[in-house]
Protein backbone atom coordinates (compact mmCIF):
# COMPACT_ATOMS: atom_id res chain seq x y z
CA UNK A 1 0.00 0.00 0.00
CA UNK A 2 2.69 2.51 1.18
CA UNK A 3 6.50 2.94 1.55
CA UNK A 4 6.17 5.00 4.88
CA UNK A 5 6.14 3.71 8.09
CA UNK A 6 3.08 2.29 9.62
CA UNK A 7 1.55 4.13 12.50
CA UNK A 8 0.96 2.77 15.44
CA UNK A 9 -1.55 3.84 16.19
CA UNK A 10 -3.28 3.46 12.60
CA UNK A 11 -6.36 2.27 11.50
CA UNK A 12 -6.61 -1.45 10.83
CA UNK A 13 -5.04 -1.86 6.96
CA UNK A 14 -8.74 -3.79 6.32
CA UNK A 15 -10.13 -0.43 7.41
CA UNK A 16 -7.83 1.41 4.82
CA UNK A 17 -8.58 -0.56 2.05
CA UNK A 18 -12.59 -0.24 2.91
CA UNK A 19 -12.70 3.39 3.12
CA UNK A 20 -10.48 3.50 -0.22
CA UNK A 21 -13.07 1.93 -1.97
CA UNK A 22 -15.94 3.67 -0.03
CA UNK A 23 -14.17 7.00 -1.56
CA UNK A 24 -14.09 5.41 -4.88
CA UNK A 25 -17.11 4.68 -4.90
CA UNK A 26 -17.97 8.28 -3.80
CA UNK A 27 -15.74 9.41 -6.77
CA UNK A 28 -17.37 7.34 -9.74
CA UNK A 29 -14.49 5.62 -10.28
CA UNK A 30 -16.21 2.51 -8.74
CA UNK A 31 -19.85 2.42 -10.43
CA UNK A 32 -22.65 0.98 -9.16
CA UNK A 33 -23.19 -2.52 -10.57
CA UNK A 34 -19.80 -3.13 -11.34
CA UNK A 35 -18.34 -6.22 -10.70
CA UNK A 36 -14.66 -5.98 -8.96
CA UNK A 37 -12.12 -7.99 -10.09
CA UNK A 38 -11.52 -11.41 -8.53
CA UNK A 39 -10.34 -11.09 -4.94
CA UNK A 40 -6.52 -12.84 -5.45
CA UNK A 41 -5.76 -10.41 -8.17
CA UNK A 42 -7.52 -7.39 -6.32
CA UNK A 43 -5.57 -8.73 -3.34
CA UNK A 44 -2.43 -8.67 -5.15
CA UNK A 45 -2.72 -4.93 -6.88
CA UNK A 46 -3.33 -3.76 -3.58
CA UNK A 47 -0.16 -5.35 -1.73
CA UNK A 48 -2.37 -7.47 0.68
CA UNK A 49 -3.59 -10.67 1.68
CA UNK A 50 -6.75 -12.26 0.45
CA UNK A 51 -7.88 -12.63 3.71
CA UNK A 52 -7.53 -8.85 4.69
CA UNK A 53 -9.55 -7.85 1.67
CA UNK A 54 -11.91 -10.51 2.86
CA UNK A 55 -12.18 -8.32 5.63
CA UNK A 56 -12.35 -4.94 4.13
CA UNK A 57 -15.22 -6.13 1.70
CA UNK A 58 -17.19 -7.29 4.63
CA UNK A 59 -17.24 -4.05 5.76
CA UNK A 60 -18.64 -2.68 2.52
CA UNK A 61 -21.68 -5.42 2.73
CA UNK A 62 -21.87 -4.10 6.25
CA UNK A 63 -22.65 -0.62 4.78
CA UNK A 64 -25.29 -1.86 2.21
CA UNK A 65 -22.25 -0.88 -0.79
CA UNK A 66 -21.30 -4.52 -1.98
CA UNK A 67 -23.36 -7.74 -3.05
CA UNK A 68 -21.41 -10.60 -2.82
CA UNK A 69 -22.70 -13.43 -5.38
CA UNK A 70 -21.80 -16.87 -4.38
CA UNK A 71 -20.31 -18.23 -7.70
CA UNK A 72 -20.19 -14.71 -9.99
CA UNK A 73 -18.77 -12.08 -7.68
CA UNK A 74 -18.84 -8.86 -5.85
CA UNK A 75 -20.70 -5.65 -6.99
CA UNK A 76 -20.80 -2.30 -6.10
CA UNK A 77 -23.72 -0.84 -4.82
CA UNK A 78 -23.96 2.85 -3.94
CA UNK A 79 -25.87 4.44 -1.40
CA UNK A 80 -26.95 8.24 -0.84
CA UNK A 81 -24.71 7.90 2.84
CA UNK A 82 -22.74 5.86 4.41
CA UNK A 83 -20.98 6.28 7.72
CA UNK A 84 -17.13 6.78 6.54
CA UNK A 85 -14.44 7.96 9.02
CA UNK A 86 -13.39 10.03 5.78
CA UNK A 87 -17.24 10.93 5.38
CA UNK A 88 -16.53 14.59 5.68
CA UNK A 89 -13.21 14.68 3.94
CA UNK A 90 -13.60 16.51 0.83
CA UNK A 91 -10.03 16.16 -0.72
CA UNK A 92 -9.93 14.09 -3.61
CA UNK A 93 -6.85 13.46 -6.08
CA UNK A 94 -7.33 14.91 -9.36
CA UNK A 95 -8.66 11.92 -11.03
CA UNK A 96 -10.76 11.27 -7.74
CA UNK A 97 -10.59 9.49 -4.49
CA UNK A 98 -7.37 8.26 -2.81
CA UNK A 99 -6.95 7.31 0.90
CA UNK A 100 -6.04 10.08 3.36
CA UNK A 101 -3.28 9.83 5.31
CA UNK A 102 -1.12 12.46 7.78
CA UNK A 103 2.04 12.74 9.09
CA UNK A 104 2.12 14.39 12.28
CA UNK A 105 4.25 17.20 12.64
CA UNK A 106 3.53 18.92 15.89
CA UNK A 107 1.06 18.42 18.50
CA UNK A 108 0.80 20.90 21.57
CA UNK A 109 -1.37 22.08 23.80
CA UNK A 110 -1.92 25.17 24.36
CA UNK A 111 -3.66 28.86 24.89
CA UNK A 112 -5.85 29.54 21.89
CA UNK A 113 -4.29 32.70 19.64
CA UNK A 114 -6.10 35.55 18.70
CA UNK A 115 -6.83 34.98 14.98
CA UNK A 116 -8.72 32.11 15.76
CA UNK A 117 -12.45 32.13 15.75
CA UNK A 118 -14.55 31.87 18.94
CA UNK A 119 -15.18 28.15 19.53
CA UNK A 120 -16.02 25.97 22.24
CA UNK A 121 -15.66 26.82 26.14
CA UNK A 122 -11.89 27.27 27.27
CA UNK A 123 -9.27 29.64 26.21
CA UNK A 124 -7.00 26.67 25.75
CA UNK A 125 -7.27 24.12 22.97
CA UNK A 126 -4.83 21.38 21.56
CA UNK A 127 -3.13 22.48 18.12
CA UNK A 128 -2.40 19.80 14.97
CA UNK A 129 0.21 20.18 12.76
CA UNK A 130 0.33 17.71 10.02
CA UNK A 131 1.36 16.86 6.18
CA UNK A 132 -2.13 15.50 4.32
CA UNK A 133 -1.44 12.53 1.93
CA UNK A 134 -3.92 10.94 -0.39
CA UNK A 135 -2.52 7.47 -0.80
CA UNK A 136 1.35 8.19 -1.26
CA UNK A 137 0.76 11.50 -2.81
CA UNK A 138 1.53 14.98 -0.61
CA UNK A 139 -1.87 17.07 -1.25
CA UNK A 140 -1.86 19.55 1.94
CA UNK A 141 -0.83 20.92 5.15
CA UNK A 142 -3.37 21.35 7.69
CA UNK A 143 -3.75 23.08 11.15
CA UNK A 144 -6.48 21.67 13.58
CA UNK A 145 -7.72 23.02 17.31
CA UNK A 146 -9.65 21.41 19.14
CA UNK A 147 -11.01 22.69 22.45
CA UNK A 148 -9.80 21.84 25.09
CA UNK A 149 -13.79 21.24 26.42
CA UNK A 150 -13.61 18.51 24.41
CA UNK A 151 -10.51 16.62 25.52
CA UNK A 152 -6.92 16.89 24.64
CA UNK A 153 -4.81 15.58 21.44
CA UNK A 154 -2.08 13.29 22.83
CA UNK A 155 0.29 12.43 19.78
CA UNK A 156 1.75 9.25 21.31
CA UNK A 157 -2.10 8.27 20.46
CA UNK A 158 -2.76 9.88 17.44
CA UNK A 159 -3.78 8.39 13.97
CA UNK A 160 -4.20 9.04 10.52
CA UNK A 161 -7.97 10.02 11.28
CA UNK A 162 -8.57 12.60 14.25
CA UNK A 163 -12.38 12.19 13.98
CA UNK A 164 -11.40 8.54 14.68
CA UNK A 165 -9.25 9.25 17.77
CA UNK A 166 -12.27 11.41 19.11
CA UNK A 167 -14.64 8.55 18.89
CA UNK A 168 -11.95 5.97 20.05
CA UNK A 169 -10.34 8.36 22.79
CA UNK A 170 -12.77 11.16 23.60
CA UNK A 171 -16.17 9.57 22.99
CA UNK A 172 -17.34 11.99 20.82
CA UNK A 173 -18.14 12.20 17.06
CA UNK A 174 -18.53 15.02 14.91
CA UNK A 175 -21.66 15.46 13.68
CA UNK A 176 -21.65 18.47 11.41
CA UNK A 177 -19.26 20.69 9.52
CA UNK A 178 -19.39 24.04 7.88
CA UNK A 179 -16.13 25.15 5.43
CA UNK A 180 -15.03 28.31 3.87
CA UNK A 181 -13.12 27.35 0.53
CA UNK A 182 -10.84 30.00 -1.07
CA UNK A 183 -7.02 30.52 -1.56
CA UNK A 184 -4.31 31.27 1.44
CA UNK A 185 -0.91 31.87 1.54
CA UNK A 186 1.27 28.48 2.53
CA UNK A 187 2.42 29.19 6.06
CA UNK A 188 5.59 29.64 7.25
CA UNK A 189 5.23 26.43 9.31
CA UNK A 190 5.32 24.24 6.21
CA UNK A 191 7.57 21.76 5.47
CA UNK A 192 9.45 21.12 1.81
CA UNK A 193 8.25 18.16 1.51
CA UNK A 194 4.83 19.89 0.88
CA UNK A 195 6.11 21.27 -2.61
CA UNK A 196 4.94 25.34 -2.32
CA UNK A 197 7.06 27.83 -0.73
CA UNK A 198 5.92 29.95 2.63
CA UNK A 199 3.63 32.46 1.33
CA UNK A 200 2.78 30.74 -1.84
CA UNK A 201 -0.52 30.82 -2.85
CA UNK A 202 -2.67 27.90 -3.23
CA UNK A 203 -6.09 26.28 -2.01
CA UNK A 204 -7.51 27.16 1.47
CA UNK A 205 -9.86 25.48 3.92
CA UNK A 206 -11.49 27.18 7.42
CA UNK A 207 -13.48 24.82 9.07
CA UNK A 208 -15.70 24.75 12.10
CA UNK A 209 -16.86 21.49 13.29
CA UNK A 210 -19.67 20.26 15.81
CA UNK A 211 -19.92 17.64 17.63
CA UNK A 212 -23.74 17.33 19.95
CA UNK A 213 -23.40 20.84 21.45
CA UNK A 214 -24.64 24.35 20.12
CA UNK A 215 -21.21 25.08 20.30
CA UNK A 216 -18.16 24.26 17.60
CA UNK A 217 -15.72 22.44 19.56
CA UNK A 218 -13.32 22.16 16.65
CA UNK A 219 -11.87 24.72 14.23
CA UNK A 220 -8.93 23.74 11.35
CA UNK A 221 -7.37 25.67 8.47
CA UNK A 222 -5.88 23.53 5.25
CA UNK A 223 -3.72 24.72 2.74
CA UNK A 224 -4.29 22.36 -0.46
CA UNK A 225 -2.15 22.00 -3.67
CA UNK A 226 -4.68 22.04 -6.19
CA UNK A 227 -2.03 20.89 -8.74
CA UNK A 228 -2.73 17.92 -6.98
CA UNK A 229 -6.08 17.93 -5.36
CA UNK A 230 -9.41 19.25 -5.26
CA UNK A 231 -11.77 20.21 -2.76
CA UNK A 232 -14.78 18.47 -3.89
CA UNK A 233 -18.88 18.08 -2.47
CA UNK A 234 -21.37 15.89 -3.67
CA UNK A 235 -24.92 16.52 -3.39
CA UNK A 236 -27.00 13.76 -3.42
């Protein structure tokens, strides 16, 4: 799947491979109807076992977006929703879908600063650095607070998904999202490996995010190469 080294802390690699095709599917480039291709050679393209994939497609029948034919096959079957942990991740590559993944770059808690919007109850929140990666490809940088109302960000404990880690280590989910798409200058923060240049500019994301309170308890800003990516919403 991936020359970099595996999180700990990652999601299960029969996860990955289910929300990569849940994305695909999302994108078109898995229609519904289609028939995939038999599981040792889908096994083999993706650098797995059969018996993981076994697993990841069970989780698509699980969702209501694969029939599985005793004796023809599996075939896709889209639905207008389906619970994703990427279900609110709108970066796609160019030709659509790709798995996100992150390398974390800094994680500290800490008093809010002033440029941020009001969100949550404290004055202190826990601030996310990371690179954004859409299967092996670099697509984005991306800032994240969360309030500290909410729980803290530990990075000894942190995964590819942070909507994951607050379900798994917060018990929380977020619920709703509102985002602000434009362009933004590539922060000084950002590492070469992202491509563009401090004060380059290229796609931007401001995002609030709720979770069951009136309150956001989450704001992030992104900064996407849209030689690489797009920001895309589907309405259904």
């Amino acid at each position: 799947m991936t020359g970099r080294v595996q999180n700990p802390n990652a999601l299960p690699i029969y996860v990955q491979i289910s929300e990569l095709l849940i994305r695909d599917i999302a994108a078109g480039r898995l229609i519904d109807g289609e028939r995939l291709p038999p599981e040792r050679d889908m096994a083999a393209s993706l650098g797995i076992s059969v018996g993981t994939l076994r697993k990841a497609l069970a989780e698509l029948t699980k969702k209501g977006l694969l029939e599985r034919v005793q004796g023809s096959g599996n075939y896709i079957r889209q639905q207008p929703q389906t619970d994703s942990v990427y279900g609110m991740f709108r970066l796609e590559l160019l030709e659509g879908g790709g798995l996100p993944r992150a390398d974390n770059l800094d994680v500290q808690s800490m008093e809010k600063t002033p440029e941020l919007p009001a969100f949550g109850t404290s004055t202190q929140g826990s601030r996310v650095r990371r690179l954004r990666y859409l299967n092996d490809t670099i697509i984005a940088v991306e800032e994240i607070w969360l309030d500290a109302g909410a729980g803290e960000v530990r990075a000894d404990l942190l995964s590819d998904s942070l909507y994951h880690y607050y379900r798994k280590q917060l018990g929380f989910w977020i619920t709703r999202a509102e985002d602000r798409v434009g362009i933004g200058s590539v922060p000084d923060w950002a590492p070469e490996a992202f491509g563009k240049k401090p004060g380059t500019i290229t796609g931007y994301i401001e995002r609030l995010s709720w979770a069951e309170g009136d309150k956001p308890v989450e704001f992030s800003k992104t900064w996407f190469d849209t030689d690489k990516a797009l920001y895309v919403q589907r309405l259904k």
